[in-house]
PDB file of N, CA and C in Angstrom:
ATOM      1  N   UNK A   1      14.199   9.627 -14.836  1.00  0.00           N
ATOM      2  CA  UNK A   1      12.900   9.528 -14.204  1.00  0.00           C
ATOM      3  C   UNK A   1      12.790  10.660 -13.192  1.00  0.00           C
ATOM      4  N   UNK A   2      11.461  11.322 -13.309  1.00  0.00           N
ATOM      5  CA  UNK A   2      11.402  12.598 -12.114  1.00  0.00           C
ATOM      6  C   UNK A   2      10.288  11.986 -10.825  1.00  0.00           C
ATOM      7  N   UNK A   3      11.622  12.080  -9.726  1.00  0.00           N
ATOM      8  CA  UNK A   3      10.536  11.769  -8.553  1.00  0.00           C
ATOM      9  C   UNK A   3       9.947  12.538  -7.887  1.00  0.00           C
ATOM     10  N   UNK A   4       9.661  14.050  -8.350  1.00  0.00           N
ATOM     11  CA  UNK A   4       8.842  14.692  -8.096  1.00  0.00           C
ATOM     12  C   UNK A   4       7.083  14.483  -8.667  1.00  0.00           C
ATOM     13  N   UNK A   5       7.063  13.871  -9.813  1.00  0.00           N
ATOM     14  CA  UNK A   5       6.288  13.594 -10.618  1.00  0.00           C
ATOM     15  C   UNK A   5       5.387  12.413 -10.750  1.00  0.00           C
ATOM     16  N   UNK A   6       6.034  11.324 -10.086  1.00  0.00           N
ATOM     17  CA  UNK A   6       5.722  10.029  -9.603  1.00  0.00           C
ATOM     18  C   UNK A   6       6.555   9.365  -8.226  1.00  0.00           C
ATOM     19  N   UNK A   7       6.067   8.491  -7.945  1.00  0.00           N
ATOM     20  CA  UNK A   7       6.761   7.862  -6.776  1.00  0.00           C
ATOM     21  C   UNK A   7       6.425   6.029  -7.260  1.00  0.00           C
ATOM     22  N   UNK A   8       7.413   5.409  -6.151  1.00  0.00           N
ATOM     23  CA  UNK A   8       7.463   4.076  -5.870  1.00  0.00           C
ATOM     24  C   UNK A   8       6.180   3.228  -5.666  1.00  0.00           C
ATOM     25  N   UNK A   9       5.728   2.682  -6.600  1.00  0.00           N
ATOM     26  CA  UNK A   9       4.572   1.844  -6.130  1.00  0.00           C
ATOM     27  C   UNK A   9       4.806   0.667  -5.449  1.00  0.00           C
ATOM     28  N   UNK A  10       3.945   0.619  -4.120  1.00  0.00           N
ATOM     29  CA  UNK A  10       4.561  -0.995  -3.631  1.00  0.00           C
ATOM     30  C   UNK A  10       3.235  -2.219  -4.179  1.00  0.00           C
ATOM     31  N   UNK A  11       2.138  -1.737  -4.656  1.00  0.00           N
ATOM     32  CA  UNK A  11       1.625  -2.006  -5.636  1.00  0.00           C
ATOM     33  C   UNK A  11       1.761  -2.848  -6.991  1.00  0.00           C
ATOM     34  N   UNK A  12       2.650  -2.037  -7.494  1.00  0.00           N
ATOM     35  CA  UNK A  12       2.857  -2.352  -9.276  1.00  0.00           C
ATOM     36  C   UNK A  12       4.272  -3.463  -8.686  1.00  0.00           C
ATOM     37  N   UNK A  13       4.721  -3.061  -7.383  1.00  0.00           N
ATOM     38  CA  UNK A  13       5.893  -4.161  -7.404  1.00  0.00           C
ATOM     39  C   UNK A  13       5.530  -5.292  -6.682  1.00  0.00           C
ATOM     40  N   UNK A  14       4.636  -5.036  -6.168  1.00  0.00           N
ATOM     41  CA  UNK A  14       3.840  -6.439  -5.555  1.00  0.00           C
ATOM     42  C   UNK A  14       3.138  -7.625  -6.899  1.00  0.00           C
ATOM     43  N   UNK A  15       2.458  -6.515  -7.965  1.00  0.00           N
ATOM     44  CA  UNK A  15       2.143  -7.519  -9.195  1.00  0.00           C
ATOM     45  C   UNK A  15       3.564  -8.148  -9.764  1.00  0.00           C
ATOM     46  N   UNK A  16       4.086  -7.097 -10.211  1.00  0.00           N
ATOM     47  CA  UNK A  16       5.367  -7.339 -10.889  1.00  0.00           C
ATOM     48  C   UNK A  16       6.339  -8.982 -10.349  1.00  0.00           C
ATOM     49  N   UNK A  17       6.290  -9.067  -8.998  1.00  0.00           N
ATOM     50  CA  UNK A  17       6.832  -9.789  -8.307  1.00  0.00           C
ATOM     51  C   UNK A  17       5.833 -11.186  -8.330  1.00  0.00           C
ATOM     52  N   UNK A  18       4.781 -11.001  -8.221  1.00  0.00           N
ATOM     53  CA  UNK A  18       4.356 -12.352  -8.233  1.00  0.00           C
ATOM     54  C   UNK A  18       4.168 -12.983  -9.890  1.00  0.00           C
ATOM     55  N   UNK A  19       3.956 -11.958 -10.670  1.00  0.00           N
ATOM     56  CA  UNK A  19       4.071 -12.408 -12.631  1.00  0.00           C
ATOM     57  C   UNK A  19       5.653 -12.967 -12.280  1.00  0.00           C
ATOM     58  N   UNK A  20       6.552 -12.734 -12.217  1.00  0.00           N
ATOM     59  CA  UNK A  20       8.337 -13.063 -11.916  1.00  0.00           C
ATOM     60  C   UNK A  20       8.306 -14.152 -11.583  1.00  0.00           C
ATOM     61  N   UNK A  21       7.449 -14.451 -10.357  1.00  0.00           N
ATOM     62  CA  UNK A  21       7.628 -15.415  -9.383  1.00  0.00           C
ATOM     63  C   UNK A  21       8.721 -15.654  -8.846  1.00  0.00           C
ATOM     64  N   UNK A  22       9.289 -14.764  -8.150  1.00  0.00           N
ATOM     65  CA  UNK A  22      10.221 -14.351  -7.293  1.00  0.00           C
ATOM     66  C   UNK A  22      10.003 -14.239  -6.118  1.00  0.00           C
ATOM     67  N   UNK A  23      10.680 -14.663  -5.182  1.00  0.00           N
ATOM     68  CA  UNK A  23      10.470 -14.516  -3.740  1.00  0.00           C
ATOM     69  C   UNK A  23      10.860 -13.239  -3.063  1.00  0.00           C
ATOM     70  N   UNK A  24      10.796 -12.790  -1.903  1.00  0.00           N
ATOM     71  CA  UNK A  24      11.458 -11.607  -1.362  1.00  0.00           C
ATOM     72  C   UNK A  24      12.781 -11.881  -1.204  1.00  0.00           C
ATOM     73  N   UNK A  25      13.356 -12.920  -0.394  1.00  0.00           N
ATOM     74  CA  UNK A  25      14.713 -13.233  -0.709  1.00  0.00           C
ATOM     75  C   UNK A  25      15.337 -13.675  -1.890  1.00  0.00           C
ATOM     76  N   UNK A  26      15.346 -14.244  -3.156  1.00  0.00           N
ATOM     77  CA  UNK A  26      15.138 -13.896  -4.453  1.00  0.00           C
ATOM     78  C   UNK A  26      16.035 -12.562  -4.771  1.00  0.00           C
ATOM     79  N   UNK A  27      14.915 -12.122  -4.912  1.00  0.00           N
ATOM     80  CA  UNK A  27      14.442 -10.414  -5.029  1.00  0.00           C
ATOM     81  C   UNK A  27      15.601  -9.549  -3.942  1.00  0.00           C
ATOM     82  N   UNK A  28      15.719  -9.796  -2.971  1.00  0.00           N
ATOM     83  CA  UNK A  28      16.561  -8.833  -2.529  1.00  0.00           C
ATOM     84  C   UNK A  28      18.077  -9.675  -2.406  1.00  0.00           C
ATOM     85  N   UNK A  29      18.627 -10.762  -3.285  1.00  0.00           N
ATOM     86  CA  UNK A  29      19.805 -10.762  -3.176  1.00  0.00           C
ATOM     87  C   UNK A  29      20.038 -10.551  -5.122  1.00  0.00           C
ATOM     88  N   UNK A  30      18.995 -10.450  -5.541  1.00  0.00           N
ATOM     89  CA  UNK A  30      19.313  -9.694  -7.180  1.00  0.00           C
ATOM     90  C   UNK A  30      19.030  -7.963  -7.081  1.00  0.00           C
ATOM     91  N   UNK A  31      18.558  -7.550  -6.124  1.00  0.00           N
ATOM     92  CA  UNK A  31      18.775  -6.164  -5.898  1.00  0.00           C
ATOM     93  C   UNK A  31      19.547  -5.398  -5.019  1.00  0.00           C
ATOM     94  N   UNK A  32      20.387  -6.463  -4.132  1.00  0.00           N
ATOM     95  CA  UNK A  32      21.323  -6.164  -3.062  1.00  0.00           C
ATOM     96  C   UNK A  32      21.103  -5.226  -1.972  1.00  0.00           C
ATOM     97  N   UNK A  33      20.258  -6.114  -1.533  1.00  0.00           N
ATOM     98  CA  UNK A  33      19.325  -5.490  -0.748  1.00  0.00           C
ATOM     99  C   UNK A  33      18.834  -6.543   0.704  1.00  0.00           C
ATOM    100  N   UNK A  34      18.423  -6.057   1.942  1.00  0.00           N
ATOM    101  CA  UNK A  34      18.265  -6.884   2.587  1.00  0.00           C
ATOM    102  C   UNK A  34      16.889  -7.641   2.249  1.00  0.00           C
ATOM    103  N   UNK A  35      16.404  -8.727   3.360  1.00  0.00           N
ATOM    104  CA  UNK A  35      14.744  -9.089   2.905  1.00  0.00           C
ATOM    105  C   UNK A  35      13.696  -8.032   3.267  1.00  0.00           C
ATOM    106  N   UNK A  36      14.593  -7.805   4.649  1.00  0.00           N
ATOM    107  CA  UNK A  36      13.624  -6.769   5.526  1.00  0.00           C
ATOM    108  C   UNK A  36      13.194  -5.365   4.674  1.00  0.00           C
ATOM    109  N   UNK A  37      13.845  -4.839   3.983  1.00  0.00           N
ATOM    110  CA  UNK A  37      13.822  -4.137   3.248  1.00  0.00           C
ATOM    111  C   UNK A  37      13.004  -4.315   1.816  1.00  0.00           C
ATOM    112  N   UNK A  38      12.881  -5.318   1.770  1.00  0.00           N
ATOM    113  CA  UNK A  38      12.366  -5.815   0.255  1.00  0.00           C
ATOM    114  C   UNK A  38      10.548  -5.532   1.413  1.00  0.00           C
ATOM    115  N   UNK A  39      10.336  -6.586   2.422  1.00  0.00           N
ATOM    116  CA  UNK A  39       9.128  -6.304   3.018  1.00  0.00           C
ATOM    117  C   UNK A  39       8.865  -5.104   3.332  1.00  0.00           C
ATOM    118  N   UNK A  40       9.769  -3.778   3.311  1.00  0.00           N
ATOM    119  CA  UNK A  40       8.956  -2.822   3.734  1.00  0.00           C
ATOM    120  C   UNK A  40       8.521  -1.904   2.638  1.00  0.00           C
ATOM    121  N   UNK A  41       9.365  -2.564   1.286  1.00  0.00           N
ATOM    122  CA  UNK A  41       9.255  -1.512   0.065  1.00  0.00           C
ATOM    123  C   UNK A  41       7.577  -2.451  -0.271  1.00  0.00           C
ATOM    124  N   UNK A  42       7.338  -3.752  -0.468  1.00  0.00           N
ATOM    125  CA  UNK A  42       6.293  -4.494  -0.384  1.00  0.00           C
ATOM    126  C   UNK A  42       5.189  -3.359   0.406  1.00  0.00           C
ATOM    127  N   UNK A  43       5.255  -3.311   1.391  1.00  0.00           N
ATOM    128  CA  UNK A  43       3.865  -2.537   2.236  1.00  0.00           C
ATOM    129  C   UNK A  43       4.008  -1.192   2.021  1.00  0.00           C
ATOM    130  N   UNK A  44       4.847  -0.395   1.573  1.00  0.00           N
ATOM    131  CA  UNK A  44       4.595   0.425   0.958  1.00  0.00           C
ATOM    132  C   UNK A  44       5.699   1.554   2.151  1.00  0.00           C
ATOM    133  N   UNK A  45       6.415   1.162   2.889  1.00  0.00           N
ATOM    134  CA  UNK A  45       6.551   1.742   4.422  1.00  0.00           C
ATOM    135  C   UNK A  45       8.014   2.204   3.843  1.00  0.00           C
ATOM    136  N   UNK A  46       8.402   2.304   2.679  1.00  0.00           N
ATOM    137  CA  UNK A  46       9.889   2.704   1.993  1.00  0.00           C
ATOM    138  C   UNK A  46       9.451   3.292   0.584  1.00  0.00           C
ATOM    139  N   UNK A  47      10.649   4.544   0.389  1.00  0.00           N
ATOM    140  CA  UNK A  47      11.103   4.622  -0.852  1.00  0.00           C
ATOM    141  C   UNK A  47      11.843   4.822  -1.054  1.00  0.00           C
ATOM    142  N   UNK A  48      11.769   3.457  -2.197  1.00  0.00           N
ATOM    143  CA  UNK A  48      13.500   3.156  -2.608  1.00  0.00           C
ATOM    144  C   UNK A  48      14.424   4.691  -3.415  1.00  0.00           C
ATOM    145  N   UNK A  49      15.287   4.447  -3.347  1.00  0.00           N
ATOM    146  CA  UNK A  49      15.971   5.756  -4.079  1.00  0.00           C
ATOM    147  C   UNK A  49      16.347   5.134  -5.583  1.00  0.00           C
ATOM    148  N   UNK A  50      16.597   5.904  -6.287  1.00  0.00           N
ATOM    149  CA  UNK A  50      16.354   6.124  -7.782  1.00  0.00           C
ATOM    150  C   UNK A  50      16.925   4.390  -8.570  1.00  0.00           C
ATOM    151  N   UNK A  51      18.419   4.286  -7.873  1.00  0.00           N
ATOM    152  CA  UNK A  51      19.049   3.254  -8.885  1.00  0.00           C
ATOM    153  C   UNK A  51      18.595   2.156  -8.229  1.00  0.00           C
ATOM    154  N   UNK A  52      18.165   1.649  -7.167  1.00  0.00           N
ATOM    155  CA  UNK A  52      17.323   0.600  -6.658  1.00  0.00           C
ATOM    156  C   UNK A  52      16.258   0.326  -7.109  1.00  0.00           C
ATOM    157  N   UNK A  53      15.262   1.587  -7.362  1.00  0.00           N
ATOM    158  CA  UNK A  53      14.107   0.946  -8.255  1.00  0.00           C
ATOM    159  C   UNK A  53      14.713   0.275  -9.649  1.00  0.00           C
ATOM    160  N   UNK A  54      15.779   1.351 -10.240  1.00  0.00           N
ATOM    161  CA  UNK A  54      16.368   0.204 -11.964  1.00  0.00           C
ATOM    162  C   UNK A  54      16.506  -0.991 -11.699  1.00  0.00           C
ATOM    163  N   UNK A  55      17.343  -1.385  -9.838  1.00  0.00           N
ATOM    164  CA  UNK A  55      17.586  -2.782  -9.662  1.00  0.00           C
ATOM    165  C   UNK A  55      17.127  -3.908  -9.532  1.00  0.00           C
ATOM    166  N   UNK A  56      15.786  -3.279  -8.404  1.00  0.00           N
ATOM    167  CA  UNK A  56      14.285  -4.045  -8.390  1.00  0.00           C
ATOM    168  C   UNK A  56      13.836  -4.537 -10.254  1.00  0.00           C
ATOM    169  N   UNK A  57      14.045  -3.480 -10.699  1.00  0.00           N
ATOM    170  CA  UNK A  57      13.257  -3.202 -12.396  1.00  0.00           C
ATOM    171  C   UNK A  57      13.529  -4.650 -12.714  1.00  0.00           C
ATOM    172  N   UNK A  58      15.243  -4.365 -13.094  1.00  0.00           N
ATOM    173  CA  UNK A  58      15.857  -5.683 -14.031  1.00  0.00           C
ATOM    174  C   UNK A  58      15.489  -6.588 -13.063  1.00  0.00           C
ATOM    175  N   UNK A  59      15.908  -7.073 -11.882  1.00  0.00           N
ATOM    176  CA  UNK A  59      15.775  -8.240 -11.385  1.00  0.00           C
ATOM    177  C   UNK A  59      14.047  -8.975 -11.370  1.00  0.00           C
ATOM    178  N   UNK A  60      13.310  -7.896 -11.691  1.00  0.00           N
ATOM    179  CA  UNK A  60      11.682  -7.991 -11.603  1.00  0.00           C
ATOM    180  C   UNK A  60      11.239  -8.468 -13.425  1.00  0.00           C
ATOM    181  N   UNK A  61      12.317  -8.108 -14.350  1.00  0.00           N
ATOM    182  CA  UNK A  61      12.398  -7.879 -15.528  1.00  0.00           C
ATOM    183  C   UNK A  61      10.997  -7.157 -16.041  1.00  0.00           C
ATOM    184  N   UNK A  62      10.995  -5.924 -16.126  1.00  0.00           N
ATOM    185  CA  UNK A  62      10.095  -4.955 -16.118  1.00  0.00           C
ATOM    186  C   UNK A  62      11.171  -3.656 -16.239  1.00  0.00           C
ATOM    187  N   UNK A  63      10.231  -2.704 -16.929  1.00  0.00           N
ATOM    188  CA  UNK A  63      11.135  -1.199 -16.547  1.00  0.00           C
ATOM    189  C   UNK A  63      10.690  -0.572 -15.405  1.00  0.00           C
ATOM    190  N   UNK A  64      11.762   0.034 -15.020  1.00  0.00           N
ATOM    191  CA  UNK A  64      11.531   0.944 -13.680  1.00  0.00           C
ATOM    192  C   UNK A  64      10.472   2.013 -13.881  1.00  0.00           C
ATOM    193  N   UNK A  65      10.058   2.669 -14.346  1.00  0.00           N
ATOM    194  CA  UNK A  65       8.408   2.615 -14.861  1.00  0.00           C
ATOM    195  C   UNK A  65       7.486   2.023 -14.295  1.00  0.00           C
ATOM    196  N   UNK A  66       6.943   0.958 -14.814  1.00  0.00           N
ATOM    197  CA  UNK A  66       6.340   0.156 -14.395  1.00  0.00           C
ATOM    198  C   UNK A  66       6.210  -0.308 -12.997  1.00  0.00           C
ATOM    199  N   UNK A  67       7.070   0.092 -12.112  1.00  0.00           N
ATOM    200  CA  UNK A  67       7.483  -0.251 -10.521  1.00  0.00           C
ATOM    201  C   UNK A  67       6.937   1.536 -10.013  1.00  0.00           C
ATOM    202  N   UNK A  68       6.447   2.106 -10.894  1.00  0.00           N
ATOM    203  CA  UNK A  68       6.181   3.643 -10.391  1.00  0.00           C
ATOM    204  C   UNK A  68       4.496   3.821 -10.490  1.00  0.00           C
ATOM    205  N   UNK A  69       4.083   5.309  -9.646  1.00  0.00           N
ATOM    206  CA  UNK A  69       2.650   5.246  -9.510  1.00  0.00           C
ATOM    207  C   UNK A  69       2.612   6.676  -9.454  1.00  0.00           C
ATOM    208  N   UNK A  70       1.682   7.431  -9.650  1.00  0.00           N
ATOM    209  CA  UNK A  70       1.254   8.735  -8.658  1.00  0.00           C
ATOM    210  C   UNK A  70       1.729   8.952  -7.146  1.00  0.00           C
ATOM    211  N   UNK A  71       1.645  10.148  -6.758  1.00  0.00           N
ATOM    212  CA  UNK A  71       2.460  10.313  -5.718  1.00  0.00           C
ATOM    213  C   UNK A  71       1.201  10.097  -4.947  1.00  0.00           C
ATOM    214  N   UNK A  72       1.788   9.551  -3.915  1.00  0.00           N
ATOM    215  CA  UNK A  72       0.938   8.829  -2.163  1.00  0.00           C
ATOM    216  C   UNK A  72       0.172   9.997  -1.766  1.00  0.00           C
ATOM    217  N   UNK A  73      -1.184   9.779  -1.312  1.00  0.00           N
ATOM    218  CA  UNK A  73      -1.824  10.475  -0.579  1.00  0.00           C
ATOM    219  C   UNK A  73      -1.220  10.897   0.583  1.00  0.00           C
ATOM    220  N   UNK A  74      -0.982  11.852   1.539  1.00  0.00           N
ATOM    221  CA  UNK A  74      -0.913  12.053   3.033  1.00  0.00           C
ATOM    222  C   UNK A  74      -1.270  10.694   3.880  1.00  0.00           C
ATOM    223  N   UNK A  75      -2.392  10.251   3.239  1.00  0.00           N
ATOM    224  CA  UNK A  75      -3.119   8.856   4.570  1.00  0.00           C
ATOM    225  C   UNK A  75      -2.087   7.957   4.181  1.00  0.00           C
ATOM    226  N   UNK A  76      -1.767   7.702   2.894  1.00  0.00           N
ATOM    227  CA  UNK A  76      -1.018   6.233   2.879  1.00  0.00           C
ATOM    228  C   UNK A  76       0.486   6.408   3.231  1.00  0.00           C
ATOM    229  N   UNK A  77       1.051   7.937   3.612  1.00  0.00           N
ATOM    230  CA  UNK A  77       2.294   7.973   4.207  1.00  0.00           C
ATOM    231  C   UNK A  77       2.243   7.733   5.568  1.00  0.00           C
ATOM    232  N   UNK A  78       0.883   8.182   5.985  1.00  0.00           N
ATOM    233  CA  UNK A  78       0.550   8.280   7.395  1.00  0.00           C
ATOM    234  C   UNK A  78       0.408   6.641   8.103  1.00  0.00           C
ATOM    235  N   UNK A  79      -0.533   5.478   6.961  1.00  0.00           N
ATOM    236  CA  UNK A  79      -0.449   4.102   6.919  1.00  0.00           C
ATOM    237  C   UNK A  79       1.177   3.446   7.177  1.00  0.00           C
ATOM    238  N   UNK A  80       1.637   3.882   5.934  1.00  0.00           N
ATOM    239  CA  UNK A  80       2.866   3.326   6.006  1.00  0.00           C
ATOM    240  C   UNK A  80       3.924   3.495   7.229  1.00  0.00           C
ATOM    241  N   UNK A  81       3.543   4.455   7.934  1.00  0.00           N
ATOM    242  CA  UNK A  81       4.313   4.993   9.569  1.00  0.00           C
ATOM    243  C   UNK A  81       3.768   4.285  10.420  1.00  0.00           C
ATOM    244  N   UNK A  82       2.543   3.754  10.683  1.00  0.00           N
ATOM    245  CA  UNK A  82       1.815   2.895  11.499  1.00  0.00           C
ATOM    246  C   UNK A  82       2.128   1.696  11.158  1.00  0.00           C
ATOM    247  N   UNK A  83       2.269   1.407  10.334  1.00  0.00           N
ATOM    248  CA  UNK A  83       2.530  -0.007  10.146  1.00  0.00           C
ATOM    249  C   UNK A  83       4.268  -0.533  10.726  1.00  0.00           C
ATOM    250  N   UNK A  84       5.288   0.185  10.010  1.00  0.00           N
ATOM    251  CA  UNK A  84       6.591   0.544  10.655  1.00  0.00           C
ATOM    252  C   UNK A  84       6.907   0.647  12.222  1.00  0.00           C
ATOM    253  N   UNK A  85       5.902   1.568  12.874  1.00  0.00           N
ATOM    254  CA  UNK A  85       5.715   1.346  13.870  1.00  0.00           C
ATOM    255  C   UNK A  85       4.961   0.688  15.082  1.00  0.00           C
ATOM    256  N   UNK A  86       4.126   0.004  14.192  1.00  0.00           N
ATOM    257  CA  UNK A  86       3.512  -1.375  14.915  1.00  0.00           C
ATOM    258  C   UNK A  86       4.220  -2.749  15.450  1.00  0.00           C
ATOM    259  N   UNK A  87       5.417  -2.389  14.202  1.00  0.00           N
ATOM    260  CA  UNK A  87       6.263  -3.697  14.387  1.00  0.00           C
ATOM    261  C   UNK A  87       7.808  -3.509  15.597  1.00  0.00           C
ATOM    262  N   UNK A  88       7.148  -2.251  16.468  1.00  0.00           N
ATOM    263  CA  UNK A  88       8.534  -1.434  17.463  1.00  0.00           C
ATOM    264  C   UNK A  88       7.649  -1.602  17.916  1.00  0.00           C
ATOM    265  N   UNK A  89       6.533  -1.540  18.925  1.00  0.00           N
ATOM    266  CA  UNK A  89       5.452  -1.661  19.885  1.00  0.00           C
ATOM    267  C   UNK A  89       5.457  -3.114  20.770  1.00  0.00           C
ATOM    268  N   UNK A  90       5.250  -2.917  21.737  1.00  0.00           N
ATOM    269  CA  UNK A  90       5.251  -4.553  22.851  1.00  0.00           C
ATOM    270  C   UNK A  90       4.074  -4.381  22.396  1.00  0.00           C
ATOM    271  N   UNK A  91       3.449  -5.909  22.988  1.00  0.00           N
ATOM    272  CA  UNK A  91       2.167  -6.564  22.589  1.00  0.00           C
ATOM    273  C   UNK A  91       0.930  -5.819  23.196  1.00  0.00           C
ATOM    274  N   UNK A  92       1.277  -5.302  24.384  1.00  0.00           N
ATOM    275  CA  UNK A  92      -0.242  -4.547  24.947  1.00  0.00           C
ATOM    276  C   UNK A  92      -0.525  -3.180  24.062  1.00  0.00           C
ATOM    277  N   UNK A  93       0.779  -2.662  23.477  1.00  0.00           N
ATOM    278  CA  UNK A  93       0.308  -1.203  22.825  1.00  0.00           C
ATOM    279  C   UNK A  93      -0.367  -1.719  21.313  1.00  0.00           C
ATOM    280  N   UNK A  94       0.405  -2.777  20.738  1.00  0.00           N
ATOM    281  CA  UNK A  94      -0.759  -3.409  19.618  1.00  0.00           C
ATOM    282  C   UNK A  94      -1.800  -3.800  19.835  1.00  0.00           C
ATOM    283  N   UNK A  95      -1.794  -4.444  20.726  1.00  0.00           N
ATOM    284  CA  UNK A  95      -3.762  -4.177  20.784  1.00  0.00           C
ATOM    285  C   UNK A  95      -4.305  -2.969  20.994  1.00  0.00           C
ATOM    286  N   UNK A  96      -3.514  -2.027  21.596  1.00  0.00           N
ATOM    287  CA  UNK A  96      -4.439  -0.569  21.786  1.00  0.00           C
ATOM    288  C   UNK A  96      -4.682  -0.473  20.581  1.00  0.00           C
ATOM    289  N   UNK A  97      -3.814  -0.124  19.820  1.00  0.00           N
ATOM    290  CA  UNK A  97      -3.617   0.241  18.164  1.00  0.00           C
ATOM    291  C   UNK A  97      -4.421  -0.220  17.355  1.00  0.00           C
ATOM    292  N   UNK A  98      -4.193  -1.562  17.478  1.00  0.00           N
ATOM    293  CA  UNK A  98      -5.311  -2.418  16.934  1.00  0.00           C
ATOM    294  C   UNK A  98      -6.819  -2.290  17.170  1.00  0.00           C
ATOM    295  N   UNK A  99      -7.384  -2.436  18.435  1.00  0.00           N
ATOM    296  CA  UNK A  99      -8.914  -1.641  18.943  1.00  0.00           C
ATOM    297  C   UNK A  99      -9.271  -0.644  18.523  1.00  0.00           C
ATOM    298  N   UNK A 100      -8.067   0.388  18.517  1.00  0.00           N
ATOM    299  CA  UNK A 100      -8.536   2.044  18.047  1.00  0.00           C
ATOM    300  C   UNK A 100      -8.821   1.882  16.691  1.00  0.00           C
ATOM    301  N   UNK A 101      -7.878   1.475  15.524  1.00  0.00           N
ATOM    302  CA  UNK A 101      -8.499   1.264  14.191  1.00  0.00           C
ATOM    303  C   UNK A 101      -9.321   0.519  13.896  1.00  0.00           C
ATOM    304  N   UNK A 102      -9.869  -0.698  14.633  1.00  0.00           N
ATOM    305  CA  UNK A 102     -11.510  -1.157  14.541  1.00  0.00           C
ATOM    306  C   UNK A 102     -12.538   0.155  15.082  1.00  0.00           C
ATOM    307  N   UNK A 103     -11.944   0.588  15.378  1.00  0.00           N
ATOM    308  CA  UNK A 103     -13.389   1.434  16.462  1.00  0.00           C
ATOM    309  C   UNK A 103     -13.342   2.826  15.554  1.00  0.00           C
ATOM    310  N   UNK A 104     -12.351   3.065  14.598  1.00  0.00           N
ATOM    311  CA  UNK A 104     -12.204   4.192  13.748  1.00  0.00           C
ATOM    312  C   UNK A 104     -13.678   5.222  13.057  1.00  0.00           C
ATOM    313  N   UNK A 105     -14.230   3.907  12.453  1.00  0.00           N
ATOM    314  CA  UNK A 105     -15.726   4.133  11.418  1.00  0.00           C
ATOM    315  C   UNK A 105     -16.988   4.381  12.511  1.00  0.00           C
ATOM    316  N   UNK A 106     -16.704   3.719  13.707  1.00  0.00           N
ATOM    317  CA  UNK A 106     -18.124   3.074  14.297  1.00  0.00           C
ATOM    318  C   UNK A 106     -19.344   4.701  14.840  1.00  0.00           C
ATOM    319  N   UNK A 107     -18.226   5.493  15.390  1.00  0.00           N
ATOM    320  CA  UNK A 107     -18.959   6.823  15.607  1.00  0.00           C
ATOM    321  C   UNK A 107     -18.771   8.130  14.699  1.00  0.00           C
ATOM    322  N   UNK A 108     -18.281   7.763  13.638  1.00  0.00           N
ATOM    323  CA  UNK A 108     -18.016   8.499  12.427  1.00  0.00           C
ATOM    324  C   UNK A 108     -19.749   8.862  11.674  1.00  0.00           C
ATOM    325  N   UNK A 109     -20.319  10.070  11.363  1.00  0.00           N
ATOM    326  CA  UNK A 109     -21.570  10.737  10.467  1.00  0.00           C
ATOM    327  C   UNK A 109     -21.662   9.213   9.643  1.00  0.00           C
ATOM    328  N   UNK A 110     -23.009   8.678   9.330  1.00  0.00           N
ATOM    329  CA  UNK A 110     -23.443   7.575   8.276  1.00  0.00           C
ATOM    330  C   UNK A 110     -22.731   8.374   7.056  1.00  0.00           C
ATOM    331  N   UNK A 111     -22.677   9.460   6.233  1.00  0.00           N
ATOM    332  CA  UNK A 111     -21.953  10.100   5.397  1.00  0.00           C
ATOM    333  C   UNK A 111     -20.328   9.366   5.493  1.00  0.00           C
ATOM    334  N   UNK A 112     -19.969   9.735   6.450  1.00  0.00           N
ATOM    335  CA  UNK A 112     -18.368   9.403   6.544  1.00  0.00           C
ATOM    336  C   UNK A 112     -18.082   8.201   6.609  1.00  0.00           C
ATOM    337  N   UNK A 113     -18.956   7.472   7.818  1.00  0.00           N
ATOM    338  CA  UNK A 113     -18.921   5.788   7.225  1.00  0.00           C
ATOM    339  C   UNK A 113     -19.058   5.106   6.083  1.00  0.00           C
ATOM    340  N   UNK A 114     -20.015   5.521   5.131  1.00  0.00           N
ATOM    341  CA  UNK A 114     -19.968   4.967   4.102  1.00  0.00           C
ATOM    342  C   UNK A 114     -21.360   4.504   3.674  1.00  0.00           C
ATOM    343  N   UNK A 115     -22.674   5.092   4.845  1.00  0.00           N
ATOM    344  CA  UNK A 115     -23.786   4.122   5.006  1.00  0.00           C
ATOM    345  C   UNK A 115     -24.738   5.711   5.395  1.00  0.00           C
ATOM    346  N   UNK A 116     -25.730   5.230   4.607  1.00  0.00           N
ATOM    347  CA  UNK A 116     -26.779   6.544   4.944  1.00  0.00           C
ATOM    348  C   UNK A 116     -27.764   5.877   6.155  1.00  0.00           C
ATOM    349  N   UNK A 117     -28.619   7.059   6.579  1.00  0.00           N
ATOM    350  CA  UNK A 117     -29.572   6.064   7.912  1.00  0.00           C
ATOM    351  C   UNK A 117     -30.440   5.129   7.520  1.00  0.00           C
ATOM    352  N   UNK A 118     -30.856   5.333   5.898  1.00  0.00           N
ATOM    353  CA  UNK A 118     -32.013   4.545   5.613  1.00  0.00           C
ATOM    354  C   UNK A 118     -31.407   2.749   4.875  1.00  0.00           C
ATOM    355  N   UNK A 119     -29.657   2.736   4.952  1.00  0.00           N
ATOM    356  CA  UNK A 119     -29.018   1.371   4.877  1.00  0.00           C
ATOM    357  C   UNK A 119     -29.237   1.013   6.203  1.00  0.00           C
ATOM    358  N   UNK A 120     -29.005   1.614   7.343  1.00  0.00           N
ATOM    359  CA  UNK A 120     -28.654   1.475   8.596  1.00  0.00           C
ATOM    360  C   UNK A 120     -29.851   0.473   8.960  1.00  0.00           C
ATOM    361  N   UNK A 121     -30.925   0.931   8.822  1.00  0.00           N
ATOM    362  CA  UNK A 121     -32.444   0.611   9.274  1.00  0.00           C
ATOM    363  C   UNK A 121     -32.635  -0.993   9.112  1.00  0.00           C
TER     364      UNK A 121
END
């Protein structure tokens, strides 16, 4: 498999996992792996290295393939770092964090929001 060519979907292993019906702990003592780790390959905030996805694969019973996607935009590497680091933050800097990405869209061009002036009206 070339991981230049594709990458880790936490996606296709999020379906994969609930068709299984496998739990995260499950799942990460048939891939030898911690849980915490199983949750961060889940949100997308990891990629696994090559023979872990085969391990995820079999234990998911699926091919390691199928646990793969197109390679990540910039934003969703950039997501996946925020999220990682939301969970290292005391409680007052998550709410900053939290406020700032509600307030993201609100003074953004109607173009960039998603809404022209004449939805707005």
């Amino acid at each position: 498999m070339d991981y230049n060519e594709v990458m880790f979907d936490a996606g296709k292993m999020r379906q994969a996992q609930a068709k299984a019906g496998i739990g995260n702990a499950a799942l990460a003592v048939a891939a030898g792996v911690g849980r915490t780790y199983i949750s961060q390959l889940r949100r997308g905030a990891r990629q696994p290295a090559e023979e872990l996805v085969e391990r995820l694969a079999d234990a998911l019973k699926v091919t390691p393939t199928e646990l793969m996607g197109e390679p990540s935009a910039p934003a969703d590497a950039n997501l996946a770092w925020l999220i990682e680091t939301y969970h290292h933050l005391d409680i007052p800097s998550r709410i900053v964090l939290l406020d700032t990405a509600r307030n993201l869209g609100r003074d953004a061009p109607p173009s960039a929001a998603g809404k022209s002036t004449a939805e707005e009206a």
